[in-house]
N, C-alpha and C. Protein backbone atom coordinates (compact mmCIF):
# COMPACT_ATOMS: atom_id res chain seq x y z
N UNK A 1 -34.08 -72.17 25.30
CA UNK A 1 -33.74 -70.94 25.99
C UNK A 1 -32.88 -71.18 27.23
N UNK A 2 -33.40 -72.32 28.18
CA UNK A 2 -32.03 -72.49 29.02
C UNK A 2 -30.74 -73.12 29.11
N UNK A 3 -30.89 -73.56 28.30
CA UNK A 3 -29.71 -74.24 27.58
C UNK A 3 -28.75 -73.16 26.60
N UNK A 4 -29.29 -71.64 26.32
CA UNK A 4 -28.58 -70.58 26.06
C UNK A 4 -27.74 -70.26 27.59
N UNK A 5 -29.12 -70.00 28.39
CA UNK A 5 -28.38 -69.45 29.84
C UNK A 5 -27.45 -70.21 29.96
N UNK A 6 -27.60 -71.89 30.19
CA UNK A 6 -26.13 -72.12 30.88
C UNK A 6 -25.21 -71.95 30.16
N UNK A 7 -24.88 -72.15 28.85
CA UNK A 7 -23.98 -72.20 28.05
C UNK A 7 -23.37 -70.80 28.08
N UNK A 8 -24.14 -70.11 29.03
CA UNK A 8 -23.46 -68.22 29.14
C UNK A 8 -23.32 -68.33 30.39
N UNK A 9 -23.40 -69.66 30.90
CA UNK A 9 -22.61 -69.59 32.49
C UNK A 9 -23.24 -69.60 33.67
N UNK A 10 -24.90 -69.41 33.49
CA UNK A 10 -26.06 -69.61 34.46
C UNK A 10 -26.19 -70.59 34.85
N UNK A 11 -26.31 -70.58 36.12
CA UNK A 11 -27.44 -71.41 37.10
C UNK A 11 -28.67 -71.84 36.17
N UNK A 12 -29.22 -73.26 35.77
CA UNK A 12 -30.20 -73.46 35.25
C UNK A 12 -31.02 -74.32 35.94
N UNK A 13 -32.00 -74.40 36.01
CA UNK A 13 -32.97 -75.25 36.72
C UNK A 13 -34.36 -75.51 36.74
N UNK A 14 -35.50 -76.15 36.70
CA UNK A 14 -36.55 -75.95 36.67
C UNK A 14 -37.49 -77.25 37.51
N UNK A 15 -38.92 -76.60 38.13
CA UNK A 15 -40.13 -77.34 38.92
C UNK A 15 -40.83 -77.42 38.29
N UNK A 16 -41.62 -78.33 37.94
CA UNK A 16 -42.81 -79.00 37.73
C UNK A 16 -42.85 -79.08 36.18
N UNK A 17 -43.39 -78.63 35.31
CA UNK A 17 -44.54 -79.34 34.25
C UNK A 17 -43.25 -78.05 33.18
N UNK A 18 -42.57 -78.83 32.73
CA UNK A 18 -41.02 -77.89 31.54
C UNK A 18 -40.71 -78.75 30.97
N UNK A 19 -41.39 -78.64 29.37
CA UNK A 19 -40.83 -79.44 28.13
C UNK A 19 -41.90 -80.40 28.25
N UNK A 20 -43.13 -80.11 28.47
CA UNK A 20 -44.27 -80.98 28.37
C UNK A 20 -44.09 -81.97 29.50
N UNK A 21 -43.49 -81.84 30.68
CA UNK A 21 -43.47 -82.98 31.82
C UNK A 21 -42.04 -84.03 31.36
N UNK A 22 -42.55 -85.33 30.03
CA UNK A 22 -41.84 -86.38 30.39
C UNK A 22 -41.19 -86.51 29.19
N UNK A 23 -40.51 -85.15 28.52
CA UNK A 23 -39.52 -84.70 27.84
C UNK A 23 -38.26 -83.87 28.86
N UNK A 24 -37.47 -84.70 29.19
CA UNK A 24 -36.33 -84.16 29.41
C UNK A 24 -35.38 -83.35 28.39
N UNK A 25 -34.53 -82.40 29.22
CA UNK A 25 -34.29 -81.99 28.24
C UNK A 25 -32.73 -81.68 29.24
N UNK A 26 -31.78 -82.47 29.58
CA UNK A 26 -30.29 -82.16 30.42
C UNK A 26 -29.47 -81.18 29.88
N UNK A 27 -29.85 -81.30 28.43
CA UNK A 27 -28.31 -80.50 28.00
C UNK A 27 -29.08 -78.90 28.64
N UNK A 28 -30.27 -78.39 29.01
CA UNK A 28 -30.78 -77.32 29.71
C UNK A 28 -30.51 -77.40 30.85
N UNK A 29 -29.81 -78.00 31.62
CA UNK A 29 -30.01 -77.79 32.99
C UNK A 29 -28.65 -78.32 33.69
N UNK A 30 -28.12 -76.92 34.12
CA UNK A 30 -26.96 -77.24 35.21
C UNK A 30 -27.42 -77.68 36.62
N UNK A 31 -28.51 -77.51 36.80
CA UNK A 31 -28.99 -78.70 38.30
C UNK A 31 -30.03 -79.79 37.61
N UNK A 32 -30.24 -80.59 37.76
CA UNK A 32 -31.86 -81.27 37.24
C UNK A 32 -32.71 -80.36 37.45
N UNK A 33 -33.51 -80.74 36.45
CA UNK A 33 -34.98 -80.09 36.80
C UNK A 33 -35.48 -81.66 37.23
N UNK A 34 -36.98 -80.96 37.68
CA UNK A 34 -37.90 -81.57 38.17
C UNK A 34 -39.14 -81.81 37.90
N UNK A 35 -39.54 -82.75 37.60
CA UNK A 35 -40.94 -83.34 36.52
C UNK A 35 -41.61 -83.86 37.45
N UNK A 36 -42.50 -82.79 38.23
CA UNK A 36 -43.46 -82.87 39.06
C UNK A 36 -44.66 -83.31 38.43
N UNK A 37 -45.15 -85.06 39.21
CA UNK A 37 -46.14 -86.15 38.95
C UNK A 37 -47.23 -85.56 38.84
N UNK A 38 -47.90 -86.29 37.81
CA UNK A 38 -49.77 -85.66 37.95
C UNK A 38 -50.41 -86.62 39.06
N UNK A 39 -51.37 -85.76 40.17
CA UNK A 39 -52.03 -86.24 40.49
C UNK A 39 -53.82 -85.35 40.30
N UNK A 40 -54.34 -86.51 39.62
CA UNK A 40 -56.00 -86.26 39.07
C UNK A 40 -56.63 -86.13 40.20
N UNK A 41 -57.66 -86.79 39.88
CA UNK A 41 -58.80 -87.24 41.13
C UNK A 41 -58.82 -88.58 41.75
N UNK A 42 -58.83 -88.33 42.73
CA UNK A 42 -58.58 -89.73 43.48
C UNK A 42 -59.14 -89.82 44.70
N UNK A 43 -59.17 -91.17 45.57
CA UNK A 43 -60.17 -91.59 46.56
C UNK A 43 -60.41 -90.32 47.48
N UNK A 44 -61.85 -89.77 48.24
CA UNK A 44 -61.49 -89.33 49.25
C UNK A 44 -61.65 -87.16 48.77
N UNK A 45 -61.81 -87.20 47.48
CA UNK A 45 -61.89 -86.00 46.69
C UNK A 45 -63.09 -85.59 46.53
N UNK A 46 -63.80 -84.51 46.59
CA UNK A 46 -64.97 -83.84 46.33
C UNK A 46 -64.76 -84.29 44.53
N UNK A 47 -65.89 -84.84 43.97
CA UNK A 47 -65.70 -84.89 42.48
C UNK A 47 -66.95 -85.22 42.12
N UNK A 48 -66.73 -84.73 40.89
CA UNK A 48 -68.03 -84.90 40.02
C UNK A 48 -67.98 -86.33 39.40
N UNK A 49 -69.09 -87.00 38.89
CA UNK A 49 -69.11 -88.44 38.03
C UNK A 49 -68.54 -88.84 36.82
N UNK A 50 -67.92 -87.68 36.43
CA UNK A 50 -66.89 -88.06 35.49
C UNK A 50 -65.53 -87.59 35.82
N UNK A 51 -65.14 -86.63 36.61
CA UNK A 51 -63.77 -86.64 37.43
C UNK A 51 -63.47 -85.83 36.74
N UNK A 52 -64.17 -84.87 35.90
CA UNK A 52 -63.57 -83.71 35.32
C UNK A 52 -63.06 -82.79 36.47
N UNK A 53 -63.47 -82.65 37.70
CA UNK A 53 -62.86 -81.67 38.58
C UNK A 53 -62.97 -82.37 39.90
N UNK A 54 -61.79 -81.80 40.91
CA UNK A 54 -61.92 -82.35 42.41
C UNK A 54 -61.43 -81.56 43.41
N UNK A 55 -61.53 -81.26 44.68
CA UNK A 55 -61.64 -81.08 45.44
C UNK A 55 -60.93 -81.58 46.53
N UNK A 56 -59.31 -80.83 46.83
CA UNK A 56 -59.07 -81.94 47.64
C UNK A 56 -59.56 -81.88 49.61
N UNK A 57 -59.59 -83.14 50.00
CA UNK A 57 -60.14 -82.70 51.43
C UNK A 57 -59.50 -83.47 52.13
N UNK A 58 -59.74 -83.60 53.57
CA UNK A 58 -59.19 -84.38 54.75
C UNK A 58 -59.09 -85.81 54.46
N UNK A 59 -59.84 -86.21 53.82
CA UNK A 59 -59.51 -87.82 53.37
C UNK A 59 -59.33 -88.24 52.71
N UNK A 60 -58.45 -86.88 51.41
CA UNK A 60 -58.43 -87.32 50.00
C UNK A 60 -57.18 -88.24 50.20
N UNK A 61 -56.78 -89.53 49.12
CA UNK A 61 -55.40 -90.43 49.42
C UNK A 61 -54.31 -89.26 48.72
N UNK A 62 -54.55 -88.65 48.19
CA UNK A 62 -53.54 -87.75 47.49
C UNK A 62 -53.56 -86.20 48.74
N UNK A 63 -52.68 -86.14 49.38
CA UNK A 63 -53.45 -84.71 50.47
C UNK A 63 -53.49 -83.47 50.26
N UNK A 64 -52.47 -83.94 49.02
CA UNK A 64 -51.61 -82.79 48.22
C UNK A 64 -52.02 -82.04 46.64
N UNK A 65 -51.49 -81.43 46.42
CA UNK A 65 -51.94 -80.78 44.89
C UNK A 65 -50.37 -80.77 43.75
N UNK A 66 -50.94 -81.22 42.52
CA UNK A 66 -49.60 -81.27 42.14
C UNK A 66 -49.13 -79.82 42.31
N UNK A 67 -49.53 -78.68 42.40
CA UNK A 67 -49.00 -77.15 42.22
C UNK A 67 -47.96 -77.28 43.44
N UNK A 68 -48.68 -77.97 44.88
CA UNK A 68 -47.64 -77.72 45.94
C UNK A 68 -46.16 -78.30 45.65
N UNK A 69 -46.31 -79.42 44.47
CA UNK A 69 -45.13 -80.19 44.63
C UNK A 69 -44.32 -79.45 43.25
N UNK A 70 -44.65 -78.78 42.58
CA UNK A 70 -44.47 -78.24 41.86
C UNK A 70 -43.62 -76.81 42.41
N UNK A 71 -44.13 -75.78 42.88
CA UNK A 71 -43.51 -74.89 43.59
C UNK A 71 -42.38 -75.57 44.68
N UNK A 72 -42.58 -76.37 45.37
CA UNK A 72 -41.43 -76.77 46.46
C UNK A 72 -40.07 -77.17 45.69
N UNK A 73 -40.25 -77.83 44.36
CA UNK A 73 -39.46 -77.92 43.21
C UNK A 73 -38.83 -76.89 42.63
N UNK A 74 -39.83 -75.98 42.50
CA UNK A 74 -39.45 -74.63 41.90
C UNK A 74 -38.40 -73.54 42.93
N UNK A 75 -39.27 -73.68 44.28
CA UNK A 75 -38.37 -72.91 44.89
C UNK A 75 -37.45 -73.33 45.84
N UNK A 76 -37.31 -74.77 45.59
CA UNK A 76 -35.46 -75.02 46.49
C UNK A 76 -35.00 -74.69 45.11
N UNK A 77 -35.37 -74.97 43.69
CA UNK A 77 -33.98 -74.81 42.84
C UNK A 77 -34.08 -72.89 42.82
N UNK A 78 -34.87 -72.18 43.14
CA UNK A 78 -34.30 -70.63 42.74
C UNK A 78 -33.49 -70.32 43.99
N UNK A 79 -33.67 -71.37 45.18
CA UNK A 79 -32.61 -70.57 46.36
C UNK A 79 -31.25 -71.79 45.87
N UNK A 80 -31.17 -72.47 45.29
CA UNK A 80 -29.98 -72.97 44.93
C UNK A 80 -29.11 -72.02 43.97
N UNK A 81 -30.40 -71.33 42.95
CA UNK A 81 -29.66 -70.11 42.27
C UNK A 81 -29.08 -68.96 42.60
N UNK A 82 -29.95 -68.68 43.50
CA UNK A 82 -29.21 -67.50 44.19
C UNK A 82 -27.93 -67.57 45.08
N UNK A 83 -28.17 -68.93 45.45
CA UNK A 83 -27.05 -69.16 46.24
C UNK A 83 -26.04 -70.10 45.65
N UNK A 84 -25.94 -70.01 44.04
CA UNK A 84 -25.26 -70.29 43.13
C UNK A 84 -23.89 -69.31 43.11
N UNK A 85 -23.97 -68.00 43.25
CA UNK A 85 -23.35 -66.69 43.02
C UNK A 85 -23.02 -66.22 41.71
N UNK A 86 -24.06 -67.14 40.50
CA UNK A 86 -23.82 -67.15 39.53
C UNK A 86 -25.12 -66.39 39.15
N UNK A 87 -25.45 -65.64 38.08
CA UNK A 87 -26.99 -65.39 37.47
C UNK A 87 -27.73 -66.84 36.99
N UNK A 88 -28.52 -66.66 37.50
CA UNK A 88 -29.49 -67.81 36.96
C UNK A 88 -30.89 -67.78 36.63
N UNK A 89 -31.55 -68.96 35.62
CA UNK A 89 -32.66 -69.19 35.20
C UNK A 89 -33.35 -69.78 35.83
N UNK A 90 -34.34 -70.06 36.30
CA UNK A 90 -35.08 -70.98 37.09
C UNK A 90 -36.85 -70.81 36.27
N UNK A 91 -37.32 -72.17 35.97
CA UNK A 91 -38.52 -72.12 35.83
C UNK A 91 -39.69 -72.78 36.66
N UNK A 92 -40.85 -72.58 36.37
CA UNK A 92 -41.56 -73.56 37.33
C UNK A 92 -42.73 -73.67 36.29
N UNK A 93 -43.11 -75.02 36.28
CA UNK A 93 -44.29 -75.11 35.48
C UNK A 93 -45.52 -75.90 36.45
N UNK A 94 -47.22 -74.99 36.53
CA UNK A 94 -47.60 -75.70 36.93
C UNK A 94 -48.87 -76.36 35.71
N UNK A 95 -49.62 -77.63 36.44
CA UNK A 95 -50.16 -78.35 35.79
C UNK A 95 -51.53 -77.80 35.33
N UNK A 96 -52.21 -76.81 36.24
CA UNK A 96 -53.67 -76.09 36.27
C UNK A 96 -53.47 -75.06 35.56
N UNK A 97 -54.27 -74.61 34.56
CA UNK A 97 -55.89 -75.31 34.77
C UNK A 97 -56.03 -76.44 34.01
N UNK A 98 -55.13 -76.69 33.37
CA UNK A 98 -55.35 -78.27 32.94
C UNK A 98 -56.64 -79.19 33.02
N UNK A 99 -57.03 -79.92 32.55
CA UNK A 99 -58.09 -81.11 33.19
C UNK A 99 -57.41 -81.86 33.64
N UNK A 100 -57.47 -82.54 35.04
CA UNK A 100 -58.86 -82.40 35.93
C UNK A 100 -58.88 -81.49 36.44
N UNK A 101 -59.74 -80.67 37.26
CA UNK A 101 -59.59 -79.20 37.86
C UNK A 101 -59.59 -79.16 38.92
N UNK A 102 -58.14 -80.30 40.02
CA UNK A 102 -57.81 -80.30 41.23
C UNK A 102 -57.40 -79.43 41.91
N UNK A 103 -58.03 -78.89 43.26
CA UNK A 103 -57.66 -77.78 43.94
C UNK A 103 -58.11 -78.15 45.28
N UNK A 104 -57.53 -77.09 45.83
CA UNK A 104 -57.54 -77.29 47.57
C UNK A 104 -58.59 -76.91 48.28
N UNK A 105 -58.72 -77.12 49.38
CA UNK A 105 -59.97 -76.29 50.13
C UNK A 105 -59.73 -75.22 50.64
N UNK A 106 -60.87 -74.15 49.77
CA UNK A 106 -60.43 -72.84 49.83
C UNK A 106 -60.55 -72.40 48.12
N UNK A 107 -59.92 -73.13 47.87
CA UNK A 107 -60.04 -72.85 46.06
C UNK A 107 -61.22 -73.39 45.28
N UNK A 108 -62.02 -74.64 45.96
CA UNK A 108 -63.31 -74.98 45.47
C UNK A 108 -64.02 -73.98 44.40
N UNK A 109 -64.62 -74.71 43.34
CA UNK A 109 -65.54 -73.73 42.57
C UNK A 109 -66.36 -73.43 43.00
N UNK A 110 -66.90 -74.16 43.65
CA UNK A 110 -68.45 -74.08 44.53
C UNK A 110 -67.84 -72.55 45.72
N UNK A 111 -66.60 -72.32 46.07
CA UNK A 111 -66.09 -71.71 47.17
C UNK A 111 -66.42 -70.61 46.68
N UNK A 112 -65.44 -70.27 45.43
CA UNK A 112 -64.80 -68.94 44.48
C UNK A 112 -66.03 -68.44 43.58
N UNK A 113 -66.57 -69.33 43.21
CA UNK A 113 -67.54 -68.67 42.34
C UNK A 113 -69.62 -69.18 42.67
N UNK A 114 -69.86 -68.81 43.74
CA UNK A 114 -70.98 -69.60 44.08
C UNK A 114 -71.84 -68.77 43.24
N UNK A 115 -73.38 -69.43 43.36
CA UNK A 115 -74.26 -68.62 42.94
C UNK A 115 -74.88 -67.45 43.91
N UNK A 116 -75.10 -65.89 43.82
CA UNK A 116 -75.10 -65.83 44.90
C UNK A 116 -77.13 -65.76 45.41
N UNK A 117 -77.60 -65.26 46.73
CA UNK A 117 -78.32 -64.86 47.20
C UNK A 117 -80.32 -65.41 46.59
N UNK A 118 -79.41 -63.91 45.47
CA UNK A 118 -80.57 -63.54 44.30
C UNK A 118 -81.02 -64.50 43.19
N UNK A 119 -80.30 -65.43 43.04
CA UNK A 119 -80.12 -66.50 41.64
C UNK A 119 -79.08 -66.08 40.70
N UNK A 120 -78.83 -65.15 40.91
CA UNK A 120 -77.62 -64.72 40.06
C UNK A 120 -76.52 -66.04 39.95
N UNK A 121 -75.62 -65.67 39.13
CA UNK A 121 -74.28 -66.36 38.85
C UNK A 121 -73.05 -66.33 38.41
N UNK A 122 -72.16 -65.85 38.48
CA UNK A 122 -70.83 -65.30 38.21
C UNK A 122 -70.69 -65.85 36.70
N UNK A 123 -70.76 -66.96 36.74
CA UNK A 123 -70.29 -67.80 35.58
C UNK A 123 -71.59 -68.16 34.68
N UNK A 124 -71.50 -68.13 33.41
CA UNK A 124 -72.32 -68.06 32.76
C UNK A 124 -71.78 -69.05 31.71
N UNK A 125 -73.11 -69.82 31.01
CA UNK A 125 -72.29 -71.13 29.66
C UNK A 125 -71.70 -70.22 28.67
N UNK A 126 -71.43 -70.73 28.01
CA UNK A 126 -70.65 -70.40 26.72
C UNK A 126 -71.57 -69.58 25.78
N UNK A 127 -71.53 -68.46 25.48
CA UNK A 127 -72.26 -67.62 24.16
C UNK A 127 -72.47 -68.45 22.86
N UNK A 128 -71.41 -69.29 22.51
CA UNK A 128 -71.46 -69.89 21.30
C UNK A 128 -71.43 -71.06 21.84
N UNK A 129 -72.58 -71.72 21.89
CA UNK A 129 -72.72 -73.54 21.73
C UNK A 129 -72.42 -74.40 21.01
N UNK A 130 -72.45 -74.25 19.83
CA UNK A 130 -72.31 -75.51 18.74
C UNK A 130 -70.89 -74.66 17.46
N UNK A 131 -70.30 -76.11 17.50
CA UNK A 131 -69.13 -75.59 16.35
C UNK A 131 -69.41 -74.25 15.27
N UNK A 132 -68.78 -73.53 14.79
CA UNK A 132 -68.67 -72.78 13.96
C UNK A 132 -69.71 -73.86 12.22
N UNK A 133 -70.11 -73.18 11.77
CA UNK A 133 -70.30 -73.93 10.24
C UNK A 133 -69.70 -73.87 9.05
N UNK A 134 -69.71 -74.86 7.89
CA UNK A 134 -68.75 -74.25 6.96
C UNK A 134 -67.39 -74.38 7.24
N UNK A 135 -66.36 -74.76 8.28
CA UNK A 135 -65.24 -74.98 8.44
C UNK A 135 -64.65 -76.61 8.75
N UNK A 136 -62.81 -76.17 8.28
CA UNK A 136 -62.71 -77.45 8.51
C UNK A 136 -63.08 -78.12 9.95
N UNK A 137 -62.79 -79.51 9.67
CA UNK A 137 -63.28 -80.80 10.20
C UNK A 137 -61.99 -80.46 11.51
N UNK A 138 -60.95 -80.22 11.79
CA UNK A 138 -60.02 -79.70 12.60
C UNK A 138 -60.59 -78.57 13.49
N UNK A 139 -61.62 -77.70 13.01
CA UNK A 139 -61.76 -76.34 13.73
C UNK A 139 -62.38 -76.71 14.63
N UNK A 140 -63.02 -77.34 14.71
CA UNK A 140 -63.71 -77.19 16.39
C UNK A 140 -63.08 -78.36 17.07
N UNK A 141 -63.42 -78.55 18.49
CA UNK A 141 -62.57 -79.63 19.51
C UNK A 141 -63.76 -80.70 19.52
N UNK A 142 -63.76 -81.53 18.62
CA UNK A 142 -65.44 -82.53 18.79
C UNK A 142 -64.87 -83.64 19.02
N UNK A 143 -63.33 -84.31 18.98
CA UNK A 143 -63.06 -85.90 19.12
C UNK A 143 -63.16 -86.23 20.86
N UNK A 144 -63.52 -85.39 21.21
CA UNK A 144 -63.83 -85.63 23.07
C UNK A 144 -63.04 -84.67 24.00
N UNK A 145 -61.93 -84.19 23.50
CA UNK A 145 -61.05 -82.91 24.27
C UNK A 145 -60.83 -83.69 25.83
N UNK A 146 -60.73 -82.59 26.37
CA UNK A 146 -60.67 -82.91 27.98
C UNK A 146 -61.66 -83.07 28.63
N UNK A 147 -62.52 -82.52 28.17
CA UNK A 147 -63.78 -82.94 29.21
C UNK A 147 -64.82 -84.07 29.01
N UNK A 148 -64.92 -84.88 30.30
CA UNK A 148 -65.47 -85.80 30.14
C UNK A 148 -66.97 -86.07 30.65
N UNK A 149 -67.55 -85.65 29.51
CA UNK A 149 -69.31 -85.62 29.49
C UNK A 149 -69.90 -86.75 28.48
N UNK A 150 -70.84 -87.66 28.52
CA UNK A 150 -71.51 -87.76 27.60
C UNK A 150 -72.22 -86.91 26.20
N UNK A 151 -72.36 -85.68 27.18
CA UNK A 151 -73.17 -85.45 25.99
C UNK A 151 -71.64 -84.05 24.85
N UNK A 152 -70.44 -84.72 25.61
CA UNK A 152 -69.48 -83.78 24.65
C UNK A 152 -68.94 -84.99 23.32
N UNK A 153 -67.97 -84.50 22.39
CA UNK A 153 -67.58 -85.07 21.43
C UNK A 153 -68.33 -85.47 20.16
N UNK A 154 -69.11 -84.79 19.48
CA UNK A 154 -69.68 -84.70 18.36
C UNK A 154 -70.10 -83.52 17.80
N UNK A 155 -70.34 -83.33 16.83
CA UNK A 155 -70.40 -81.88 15.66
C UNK A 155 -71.81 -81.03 16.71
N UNK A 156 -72.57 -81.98 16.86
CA UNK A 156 -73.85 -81.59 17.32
C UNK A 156 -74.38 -81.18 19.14
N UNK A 157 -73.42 -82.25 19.49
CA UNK A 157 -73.64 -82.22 20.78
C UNK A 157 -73.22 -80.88 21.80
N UNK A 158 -74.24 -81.29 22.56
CA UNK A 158 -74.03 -80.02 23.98
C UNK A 158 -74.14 -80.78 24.80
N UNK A 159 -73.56 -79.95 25.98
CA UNK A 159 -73.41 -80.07 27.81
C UNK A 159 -74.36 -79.52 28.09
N UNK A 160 -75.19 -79.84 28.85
CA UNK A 160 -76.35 -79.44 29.48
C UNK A 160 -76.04 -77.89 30.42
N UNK A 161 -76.87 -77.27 30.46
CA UNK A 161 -75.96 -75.79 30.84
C UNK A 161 -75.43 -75.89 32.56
N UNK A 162 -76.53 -76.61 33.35
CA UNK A 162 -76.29 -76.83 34.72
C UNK A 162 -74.47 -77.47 34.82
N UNK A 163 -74.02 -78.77 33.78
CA UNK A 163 -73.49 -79.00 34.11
C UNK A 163 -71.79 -78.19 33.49
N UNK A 164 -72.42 -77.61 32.33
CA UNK A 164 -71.48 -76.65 31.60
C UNK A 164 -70.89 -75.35 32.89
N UNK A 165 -71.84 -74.85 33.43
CA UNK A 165 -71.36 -74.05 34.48
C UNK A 165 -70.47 -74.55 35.37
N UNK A 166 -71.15 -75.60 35.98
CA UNK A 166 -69.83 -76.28 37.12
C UNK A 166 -68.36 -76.68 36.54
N UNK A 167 -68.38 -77.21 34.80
CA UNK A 167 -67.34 -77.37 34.86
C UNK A 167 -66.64 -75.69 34.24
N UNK A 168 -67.21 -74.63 34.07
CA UNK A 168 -66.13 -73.46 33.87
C UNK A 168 -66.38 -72.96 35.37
N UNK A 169 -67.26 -73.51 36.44
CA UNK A 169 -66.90 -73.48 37.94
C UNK A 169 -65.52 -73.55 38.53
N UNK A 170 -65.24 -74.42 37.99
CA UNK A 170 -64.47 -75.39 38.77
C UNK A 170 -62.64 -74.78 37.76
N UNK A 171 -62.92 -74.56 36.19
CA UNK A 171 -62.15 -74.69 35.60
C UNK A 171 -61.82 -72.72 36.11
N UNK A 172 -62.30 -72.01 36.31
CA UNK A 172 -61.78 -71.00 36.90
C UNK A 172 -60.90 -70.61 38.08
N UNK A 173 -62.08 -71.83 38.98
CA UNK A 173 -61.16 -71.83 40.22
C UNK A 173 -59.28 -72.35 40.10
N UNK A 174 -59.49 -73.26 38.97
CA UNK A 174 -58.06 -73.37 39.02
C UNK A 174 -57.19 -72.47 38.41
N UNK A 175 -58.04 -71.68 37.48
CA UNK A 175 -56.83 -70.61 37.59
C UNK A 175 -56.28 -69.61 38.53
N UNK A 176 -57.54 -69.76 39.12
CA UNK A 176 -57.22 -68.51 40.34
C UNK A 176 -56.89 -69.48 41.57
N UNK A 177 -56.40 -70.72 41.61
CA UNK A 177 -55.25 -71.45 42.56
C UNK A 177 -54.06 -71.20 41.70
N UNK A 178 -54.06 -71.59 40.16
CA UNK A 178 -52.52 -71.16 39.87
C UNK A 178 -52.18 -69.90 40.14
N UNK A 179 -52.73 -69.23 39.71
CA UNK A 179 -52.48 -67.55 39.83
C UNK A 179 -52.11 -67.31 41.72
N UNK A 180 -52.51 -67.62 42.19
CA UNK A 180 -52.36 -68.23 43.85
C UNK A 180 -50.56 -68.38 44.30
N UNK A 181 -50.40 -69.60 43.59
CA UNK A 181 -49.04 -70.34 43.40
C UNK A 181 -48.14 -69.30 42.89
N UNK A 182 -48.64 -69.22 41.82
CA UNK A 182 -47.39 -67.32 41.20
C UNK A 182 -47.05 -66.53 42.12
N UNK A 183 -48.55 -65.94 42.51
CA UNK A 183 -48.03 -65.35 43.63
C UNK A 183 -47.08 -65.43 44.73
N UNK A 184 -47.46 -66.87 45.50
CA UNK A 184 -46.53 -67.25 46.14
C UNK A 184 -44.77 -67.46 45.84
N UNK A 185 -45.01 -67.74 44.19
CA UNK A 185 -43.47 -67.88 44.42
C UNK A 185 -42.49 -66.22 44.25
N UNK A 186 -43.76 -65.42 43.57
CA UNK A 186 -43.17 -63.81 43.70
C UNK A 186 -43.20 -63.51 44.89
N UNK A 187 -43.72 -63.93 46.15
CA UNK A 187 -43.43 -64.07 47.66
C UNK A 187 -41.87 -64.44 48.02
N UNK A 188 -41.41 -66.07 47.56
CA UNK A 188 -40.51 -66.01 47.90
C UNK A 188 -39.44 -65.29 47.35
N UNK A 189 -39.66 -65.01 46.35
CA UNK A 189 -38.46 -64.31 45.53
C UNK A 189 -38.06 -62.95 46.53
N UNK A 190 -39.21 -62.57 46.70
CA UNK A 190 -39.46 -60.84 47.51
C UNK A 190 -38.32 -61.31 48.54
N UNK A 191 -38.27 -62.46 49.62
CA UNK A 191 -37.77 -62.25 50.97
C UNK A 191 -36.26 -62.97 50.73
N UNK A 192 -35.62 -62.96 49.11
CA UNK A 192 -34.34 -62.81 49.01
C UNK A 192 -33.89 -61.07 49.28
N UNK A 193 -34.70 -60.07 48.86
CA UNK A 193 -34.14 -58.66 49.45
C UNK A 193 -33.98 -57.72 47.62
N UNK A 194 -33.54 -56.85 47.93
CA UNK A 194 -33.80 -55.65 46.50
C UNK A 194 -32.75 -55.98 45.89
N UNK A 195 -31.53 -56.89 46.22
CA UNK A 195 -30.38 -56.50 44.85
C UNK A 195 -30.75 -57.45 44.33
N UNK A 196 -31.42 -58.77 44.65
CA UNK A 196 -31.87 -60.00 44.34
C UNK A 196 -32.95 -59.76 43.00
N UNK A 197 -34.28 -59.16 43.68
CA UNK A 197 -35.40 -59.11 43.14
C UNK A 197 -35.20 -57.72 42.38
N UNK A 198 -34.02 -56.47 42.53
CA UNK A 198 -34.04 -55.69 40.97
C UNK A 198 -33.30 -55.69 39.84
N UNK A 199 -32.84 -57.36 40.11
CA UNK A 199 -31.94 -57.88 39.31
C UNK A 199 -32.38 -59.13 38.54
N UNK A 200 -33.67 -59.21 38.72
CA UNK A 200 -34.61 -60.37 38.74
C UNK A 200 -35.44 -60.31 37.61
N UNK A 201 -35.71 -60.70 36.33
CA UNK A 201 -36.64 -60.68 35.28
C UNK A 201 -37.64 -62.06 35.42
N UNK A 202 -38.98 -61.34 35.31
CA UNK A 202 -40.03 -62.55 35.81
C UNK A 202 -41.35 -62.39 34.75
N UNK A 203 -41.34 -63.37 34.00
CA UNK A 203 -41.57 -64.00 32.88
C UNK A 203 -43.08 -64.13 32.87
């Protein structure tokens, strides 16, 4: 698709995670894009014992989130577009909710979705526990998927529910940090002004 735009004369460009990360793709892009690095869990991170999710904090070695480096990608190339004087494409891909379920402070699962007061709980396990029956050997996700539990990856097996919650804890919160990031970049788009943004199709 952007490789239509330029070839019709657009500004093309794209941030973070476009064409699966470490598939380039040049003949799309009249500026480079940008294949913003994964960073997981690492020293210094609020995390669980298998690193399915983290937390970043004051002493994490990573300080950053890939989304930030991702958007800063995304939005020098849309003010390069605009200030292309040409129409242009610009994409941004971020990495969340992906596994691991890295986020900032502020976005914590424990933050966004606590239990509250009463015992209550926002988040609840899964209605359906165990694979479907009778289907193929493909239909359900049993060779280990993304999450990394002992007790995941077999026809039979379950996540214990305590720890099943924390990880759709945690795996929510990152959507509602990406959803965060969107926002922000429909922020910057806004403070290019109205001929900009009612001329603007957003995907």
């Amino acid at each position: 698709m952007p490789q239509a735009f330029k070839n019709a004369g657009y500004f093309t460009s794209a941030g973070g995670k476009i064409y699966h990360d470490s598939l380039p793709d040049p003949d799309s892009w009249s500026y480079p894009a940008n294949h913003t690095r994964w960073i997981k869990c690492v020293e210094g991170d609020i995390m669980d014992e298998h690193k399915n999710y983290c937390g970043v904090t004051s002493k994490s070695k990573e300080p950053v989130t890939d989304e930030e480096l991702a958007l800063a990608a995304g939005l020098d190339r849309l003010d390069r577009g605009v200030k292309s004087g040409k129409p242009w494409f610009v994409g941004l891909g971020l990495h969340r909710p992906h596994w691991p379920y890295r986020v900032p402070q502020g976005f914590y699962g424990t933050e966004l979705y606590p239990a509250n007061s009463t015992g209550g709980d926002p988040i609840k396990p899964a209605k359906f526990r165990l694979p479907p029956t009778n289907v193929p050997w493909m239909a359900p996700n049993t060779h280990g998927g993304d999450i990394k539990d002992p007790a995941h990856g077999c026809p039979t097996c379950v996540v214990p529910e305590d720890r099943e919650i924390e990880y759709r804890r945690w795996y929510s919160a990152a959507c509602t940090y990406s959803s965060h990031m969107i926002g922000r970049a429909i922020a910057a788009l806004d403070q290019y002004g109205a001929d900009v943004v009612d001329n603007t199709i957003i995907v």
